[in-house]
Protein backbone atom coordinates (compact mmCIF):
# COMPACT_ATOMS: atom_id res chain seq x y z
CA UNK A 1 136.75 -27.06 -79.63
CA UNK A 2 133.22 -27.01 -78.49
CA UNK A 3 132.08 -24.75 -81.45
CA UNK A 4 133.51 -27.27 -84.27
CA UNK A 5 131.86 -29.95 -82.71
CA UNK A 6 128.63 -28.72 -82.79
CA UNK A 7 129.37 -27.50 -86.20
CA UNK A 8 130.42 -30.97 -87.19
CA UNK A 9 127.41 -32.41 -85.25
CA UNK A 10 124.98 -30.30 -87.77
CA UNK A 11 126.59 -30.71 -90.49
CA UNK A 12 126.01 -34.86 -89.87
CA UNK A 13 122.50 -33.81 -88.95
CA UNK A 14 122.24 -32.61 -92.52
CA UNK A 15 123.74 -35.54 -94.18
CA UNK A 16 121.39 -38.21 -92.23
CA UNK A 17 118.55 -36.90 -93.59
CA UNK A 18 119.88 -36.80 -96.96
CA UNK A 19 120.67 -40.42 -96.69
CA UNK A 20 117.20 -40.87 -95.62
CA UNK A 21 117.52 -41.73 -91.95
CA UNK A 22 113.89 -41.42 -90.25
CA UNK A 23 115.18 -39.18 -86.87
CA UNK A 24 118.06 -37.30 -85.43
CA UNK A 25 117.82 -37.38 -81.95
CA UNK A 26 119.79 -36.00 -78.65
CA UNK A 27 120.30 -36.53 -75.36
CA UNK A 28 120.81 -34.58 -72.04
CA UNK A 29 124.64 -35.07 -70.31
CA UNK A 30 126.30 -33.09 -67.62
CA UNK A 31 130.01 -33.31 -66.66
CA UNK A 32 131.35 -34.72 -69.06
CA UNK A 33 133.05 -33.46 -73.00
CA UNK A 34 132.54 -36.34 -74.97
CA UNK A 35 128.65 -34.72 -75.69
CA UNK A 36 128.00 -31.52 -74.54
CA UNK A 37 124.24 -31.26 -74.54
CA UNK A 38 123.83 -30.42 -71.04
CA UNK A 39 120.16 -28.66 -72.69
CA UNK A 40 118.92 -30.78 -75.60
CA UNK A 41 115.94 -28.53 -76.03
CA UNK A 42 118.78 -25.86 -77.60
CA UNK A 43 120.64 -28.84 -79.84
CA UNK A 44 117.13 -29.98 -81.03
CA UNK A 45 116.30 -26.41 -82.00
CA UNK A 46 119.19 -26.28 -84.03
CA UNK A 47 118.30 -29.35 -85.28
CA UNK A 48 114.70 -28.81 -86.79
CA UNK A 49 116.38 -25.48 -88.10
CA UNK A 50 118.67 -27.55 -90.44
CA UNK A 51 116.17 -30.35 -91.40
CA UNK A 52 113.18 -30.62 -93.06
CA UNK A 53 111.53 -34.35 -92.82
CA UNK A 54 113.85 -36.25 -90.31
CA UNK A 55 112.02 -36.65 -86.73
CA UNK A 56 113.27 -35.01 -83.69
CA UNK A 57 113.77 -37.43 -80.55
CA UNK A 58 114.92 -35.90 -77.44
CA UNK A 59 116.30 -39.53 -75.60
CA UNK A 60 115.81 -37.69 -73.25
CA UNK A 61 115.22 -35.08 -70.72
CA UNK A 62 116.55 -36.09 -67.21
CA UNK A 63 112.86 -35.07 -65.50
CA UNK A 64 114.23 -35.02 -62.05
CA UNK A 65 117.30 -32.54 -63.10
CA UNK A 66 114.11 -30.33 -64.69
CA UNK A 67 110.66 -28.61 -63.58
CA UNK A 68 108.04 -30.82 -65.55
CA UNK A 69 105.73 -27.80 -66.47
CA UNK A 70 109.03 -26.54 -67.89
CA UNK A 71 109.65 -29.56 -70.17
CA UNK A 72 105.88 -29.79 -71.20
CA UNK A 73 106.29 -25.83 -72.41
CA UNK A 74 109.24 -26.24 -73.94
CA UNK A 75 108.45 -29.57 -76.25
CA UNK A 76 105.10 -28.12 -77.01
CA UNK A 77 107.21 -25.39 -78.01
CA UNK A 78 109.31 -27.53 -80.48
CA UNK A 79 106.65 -29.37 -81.73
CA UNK A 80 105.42 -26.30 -83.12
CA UNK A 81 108.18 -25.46 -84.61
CA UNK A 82 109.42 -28.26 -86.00
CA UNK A 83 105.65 -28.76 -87.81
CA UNK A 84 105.12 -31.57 -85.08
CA UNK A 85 108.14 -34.04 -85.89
CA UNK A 86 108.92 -34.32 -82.29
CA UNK A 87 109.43 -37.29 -80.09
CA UNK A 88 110.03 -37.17 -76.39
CA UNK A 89 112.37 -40.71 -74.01
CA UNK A 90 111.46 -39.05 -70.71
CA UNK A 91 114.32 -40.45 -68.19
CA UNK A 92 115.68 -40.56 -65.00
CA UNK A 93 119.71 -40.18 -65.58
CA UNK A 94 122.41 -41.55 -63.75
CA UNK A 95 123.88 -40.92 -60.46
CA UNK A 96 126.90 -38.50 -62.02
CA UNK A 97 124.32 -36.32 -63.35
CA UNK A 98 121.96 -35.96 -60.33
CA UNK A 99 124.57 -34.45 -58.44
CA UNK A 100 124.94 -31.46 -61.11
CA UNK A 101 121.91 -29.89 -59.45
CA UNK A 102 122.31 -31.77 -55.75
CA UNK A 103 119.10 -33.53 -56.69
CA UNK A 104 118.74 -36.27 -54.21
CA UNK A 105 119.50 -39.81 -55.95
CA UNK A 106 116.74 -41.90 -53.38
CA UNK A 107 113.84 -39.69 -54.62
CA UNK A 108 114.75 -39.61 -58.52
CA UNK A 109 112.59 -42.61 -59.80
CA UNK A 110 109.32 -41.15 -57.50
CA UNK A 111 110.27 -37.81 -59.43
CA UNK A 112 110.66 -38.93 -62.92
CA UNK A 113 107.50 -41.43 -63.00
CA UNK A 114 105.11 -38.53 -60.84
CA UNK A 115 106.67 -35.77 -63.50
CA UNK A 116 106.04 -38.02 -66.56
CA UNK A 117 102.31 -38.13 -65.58
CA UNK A 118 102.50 -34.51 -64.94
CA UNK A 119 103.67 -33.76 -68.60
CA UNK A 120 101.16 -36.03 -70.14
CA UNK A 121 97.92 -34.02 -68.10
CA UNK A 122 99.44 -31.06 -68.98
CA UNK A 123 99.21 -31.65 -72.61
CA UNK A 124 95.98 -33.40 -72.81
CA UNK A 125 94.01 -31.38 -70.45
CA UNK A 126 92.00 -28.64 -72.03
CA UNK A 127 91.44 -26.65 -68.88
CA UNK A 128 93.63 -25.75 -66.39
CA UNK A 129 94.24 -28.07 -63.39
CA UNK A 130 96.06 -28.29 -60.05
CA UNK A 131 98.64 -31.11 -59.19
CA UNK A 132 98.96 -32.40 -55.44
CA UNK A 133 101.51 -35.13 -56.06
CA UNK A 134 104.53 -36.13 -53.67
CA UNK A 135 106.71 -34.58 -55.02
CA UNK A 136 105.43 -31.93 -57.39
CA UNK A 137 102.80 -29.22 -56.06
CA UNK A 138 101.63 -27.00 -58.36
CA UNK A 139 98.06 -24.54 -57.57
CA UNK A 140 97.60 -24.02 -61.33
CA UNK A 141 98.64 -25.67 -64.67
CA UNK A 142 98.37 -24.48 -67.60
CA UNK A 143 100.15 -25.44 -71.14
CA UNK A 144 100.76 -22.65 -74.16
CA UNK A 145 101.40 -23.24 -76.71
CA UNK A 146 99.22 -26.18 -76.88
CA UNK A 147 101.08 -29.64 -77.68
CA UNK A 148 101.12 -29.89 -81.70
CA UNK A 149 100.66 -33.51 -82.30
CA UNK A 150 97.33 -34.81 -80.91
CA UNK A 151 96.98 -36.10 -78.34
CA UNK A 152 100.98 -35.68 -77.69
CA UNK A 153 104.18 -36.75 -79.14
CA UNK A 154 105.55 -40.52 -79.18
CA UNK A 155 106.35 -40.91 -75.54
CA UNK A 156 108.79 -43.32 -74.24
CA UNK A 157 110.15 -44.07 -70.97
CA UNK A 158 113.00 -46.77 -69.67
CA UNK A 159 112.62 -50.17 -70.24
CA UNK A 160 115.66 -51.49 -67.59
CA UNK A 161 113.41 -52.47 -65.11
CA UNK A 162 110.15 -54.63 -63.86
CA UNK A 163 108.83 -51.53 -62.46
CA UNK A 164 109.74 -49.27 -65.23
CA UNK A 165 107.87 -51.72 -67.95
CA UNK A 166 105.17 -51.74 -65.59
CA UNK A 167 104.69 -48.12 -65.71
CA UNK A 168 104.81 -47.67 -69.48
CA UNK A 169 102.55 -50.23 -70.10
CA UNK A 170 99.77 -48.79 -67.63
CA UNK A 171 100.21 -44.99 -69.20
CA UNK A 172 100.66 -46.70 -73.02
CA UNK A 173 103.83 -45.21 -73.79
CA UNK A 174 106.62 -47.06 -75.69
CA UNK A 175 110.08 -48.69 -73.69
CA UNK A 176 113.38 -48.00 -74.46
CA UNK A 177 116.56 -49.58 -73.93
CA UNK A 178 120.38 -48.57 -73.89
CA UNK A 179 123.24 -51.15 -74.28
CA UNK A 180 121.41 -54.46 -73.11
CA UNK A 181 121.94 -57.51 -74.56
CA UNK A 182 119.32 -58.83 -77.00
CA UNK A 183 118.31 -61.86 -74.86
CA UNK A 184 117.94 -59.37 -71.79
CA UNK A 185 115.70 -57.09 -74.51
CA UNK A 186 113.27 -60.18 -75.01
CA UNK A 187 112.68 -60.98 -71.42
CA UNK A 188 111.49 -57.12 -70.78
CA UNK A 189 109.74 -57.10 -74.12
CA UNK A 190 107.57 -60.26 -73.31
CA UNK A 191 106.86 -58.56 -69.74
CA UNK A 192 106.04 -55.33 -71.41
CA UNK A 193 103.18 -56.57 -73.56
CA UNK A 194 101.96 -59.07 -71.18
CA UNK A 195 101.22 -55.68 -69.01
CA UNK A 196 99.47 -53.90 -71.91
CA UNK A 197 97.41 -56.26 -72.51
CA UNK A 198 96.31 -56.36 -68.98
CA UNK A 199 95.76 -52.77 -69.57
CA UNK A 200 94.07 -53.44 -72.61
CA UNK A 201 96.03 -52.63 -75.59
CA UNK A 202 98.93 -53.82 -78.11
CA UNK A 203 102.07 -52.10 -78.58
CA UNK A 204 103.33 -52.30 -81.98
CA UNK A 205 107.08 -53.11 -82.02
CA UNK A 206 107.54 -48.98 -82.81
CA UNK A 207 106.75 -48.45 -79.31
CA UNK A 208 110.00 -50.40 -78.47
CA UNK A 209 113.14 -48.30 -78.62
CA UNK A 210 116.88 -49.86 -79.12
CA UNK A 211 120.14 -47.51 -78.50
CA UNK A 212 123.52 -48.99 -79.34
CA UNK A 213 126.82 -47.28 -81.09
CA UNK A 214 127.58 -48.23 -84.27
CA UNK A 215 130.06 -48.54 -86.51
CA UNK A 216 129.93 -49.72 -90.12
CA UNK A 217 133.22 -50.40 -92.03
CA UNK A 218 133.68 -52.43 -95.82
CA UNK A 219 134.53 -55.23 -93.67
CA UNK A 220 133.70 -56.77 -90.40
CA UNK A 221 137.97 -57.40 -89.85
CA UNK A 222 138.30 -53.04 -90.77
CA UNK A 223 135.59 -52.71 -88.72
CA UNK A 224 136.93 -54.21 -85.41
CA UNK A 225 140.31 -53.12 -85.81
CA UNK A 226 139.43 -49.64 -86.39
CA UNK A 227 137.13 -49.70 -83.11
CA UNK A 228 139.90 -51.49 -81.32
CA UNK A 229 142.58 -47.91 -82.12
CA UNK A 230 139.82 -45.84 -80.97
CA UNK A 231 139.01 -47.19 -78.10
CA UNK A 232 142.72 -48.08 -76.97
CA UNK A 233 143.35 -44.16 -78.14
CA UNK A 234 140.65 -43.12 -75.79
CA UNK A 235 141.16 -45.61 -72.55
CA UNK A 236 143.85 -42.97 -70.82
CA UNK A 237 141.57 -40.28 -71.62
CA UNK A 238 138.64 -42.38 -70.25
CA UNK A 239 140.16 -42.77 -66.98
CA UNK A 240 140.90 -39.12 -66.41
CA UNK A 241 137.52 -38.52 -67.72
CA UNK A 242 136.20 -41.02 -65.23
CA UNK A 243 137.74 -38.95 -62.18
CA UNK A 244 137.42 -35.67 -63.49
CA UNK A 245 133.91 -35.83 -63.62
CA UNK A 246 132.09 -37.34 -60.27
CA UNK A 247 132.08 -40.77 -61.61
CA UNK A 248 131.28 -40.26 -64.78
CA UNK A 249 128.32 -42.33 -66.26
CA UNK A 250 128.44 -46.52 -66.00
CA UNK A 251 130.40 -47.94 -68.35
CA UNK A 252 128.31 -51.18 -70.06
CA UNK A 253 129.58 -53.57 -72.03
CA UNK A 254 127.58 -52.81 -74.71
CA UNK A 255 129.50 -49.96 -74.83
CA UNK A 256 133.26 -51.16 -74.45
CA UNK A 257 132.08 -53.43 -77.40
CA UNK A 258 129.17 -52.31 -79.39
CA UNK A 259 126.69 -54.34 -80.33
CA UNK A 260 126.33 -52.86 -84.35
CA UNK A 261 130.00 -52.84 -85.27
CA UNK A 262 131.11 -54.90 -88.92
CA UNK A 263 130.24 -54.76 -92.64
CA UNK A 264 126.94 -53.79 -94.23
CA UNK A 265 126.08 -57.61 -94.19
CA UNK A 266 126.93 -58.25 -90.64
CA UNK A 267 125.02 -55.33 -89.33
CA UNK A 268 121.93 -56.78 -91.44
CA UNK A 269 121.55 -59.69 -89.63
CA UNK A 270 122.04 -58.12 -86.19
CA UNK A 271 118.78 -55.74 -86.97
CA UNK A 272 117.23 -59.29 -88.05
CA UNK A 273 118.43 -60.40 -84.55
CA UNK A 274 116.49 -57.44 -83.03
CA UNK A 275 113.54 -57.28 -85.50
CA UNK A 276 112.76 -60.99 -84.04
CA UNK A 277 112.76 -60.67 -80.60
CA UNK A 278 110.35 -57.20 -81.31
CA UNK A 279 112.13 -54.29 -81.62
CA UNK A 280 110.96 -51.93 -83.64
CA UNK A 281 113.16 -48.99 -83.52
CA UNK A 282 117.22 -48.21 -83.11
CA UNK A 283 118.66 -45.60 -82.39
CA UNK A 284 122.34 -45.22 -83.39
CA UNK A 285 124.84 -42.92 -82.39
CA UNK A 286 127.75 -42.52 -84.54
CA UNK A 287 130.44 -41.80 -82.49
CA UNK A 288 133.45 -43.95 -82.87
CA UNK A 289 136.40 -42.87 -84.56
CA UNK A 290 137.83 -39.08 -86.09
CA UNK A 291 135.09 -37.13 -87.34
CA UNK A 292 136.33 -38.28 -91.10
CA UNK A 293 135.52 -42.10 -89.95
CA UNK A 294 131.97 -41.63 -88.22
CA UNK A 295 131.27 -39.30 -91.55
CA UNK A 296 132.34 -42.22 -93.81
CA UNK A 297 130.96 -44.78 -91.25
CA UNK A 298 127.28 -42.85 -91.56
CA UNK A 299 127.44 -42.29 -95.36
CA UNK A 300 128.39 -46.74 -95.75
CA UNK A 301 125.61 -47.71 -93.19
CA UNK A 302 122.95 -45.08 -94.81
CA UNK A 303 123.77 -46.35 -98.32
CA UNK A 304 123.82 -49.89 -97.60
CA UNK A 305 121.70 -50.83 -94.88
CA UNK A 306 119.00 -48.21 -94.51
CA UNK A 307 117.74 -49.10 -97.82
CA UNK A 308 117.43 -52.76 -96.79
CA UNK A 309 115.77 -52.45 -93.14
CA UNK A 310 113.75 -49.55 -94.44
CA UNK A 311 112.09 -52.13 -96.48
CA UNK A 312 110.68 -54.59 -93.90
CA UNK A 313 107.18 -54.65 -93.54
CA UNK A 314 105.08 -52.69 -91.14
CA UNK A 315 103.55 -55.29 -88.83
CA UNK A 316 102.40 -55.82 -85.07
CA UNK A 317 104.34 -58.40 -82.91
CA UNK A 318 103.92 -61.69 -84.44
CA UNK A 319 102.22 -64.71 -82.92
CA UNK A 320 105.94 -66.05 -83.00
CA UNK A 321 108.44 -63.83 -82.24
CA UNK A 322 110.83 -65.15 -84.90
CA UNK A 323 108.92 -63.87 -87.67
CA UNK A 324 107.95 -60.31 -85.65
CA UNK A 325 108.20 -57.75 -88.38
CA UNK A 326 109.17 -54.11 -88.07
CA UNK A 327 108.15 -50.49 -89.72
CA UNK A 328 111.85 -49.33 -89.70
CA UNK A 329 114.67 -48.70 -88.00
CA UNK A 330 115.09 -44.89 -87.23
CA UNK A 331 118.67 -43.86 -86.79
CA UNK A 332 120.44 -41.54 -83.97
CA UNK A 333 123.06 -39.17 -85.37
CA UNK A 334 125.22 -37.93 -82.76
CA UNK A 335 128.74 -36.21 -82.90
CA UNK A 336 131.21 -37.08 -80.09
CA UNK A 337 131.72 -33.77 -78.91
CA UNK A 338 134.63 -33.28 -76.97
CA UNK A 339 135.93 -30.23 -74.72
């Protein structure tokens, strides 16, 4: 089973970037089948070895779960390979997967924010250095190959929080968020570039990061009732997934009931939706439905409404966020890969 998903996940991999979709991106999950990347550095190797233009987002590496002079090598790494088309969500993971390496849950935000400044040294330093931190320690540091991309890759952390915002704005890295609400999404955009500013720079919206599953149908009534059999097909398989594997990870709303599900036309005017309140980028896994569904789901969505939000201007926020205007909106491929 595992070996036809990934095979399946690929071959969607390949398609996207046919259809013209700007990234492909992965994620890091433990404990769980429905996507087995428990290393994304290995599925995003595969994937630069099957594309050619598309971006490579890793959204993200769990830094407490992994030694931060690790991740820096091994990013550096695919940058290089992948002819610097990388781009790096650092996060912090939820409580399920902390416990696949007993990492302890009170000390994970200290370790991902510490670790995230780590990485960035480590690929911007041009000598080697020593880190004293809480809760790294590490006598000497030193990066090869060098990072690709100069000074580094698009860096993003989490966007969920006061303190996270904070702490993007002061290192001027983009924000991302997962399953929010859009009126949540412009409350932590408006804090996030009131902080850059008081560190002395704009974000563009591209430095803002929207994940949400998708699903794009000929109609919005196909479109709901084919998410409504999927999701009543998968609710006893849920539940034993839900005790089968510590927990499991929190189950949003947003993700009961997507945010991008309907026709071509509706999904338009929820990126318009987005695009005003300054997002600049979404990323969109395609995982509802058989694997014949998300195929024909992708190919609908990349024929019809790539095109079309491909085409709004590049801009920085706009005086009034009503009119904010966007480069594009890059697209998440993802199989659902189950055991």
């Amino acid at each position: 089973m595992a070996q036809r998903s990934y095979a399946r996940y690929l071959d969607m991999v390949e398609l996207a970037e046919r259809l013209g979709f700007d990234w492909i991106s992965v994620s890091e999950h433990h404990y769980a089948p429905y996507q087995m990347t428990p290393n994304p550095m290995i599925m995003a190797s595969a994937i630069i070895q099957r594309t050619k233009r598309a971006r490579v987002a890793l959204l993200g590496p769990l830094v407490p779960l992994n030694n931060p002079i690790r991740l820096a090598e091994e990013v550096a790494m695919l940058d290089a390979l992948s002819g610097g088309r990388m781009e790096v969500l650092f996060l912090r993971g939820t409580p399920n997967e902390h416990k696949t390496y007993d990492t302890p849950a009170e000390l994970t935000k200290k370790m991902t924010q510490e670790g995230i400044d780590l990485i960035l040294k480590a690929w911007t330093s041009e000598k080697p250095f020593s880190w004293k931190g809480d809760q790294y320690k590490f006598d000497t540091v030193s990066i090869w190959p060098r990072i690709t991309q100069q000074p580094h890759p698009p860096v993003f952390g989490s966007g969920n929080s006061e303190d996270s915002v904070v702490f993007s704005a002061k290192r001027r890295i983009g924000i991302g968020f997962s399953f929010a609400p859009p009126e949540v999404v412009k409350k932590w955009i408006g804090l996030y570039r009131a902080e850059c500013a008081k560190e002395g720079w704009e974000p563009t919206p591209n430095h803002v990061i929207y994940r949400g599953i998708i699903y794009c149908a000929p109609s919005d009534q196909q479109a709901y009732a084919d998410l409504e059999s999927f999701f009543g097909q998968q609710a006893e398989e849920q539940g034993k997934l839900q005790s089968a594997t510590l927990g499991g990870p929190p189950v949003l709303d947003l993700v009961a009931k997507p945010y991008f599900v309907g026709s071509p036309d509706t999904l338009i005017e929820k990126f318009q939706t987005l695009r005003d309140i300054g997002v600049g980028v979404c990323d969109l896994p395609f995982v509802v439905g058989s694997p014949e569904q998300q195929r024909a789901s992708l190919e609908l969505f990349g024929k019809e409404v790539l095109p079309k939000v491909q085409a709004w201007d590049t801009g920085s926020f706009a005086k009034r966020l009503t009119s904010a205007v966007t480069k594009s909106v890059f697209s998440r491929v993802c199989q659902r890969l189950q055991g």
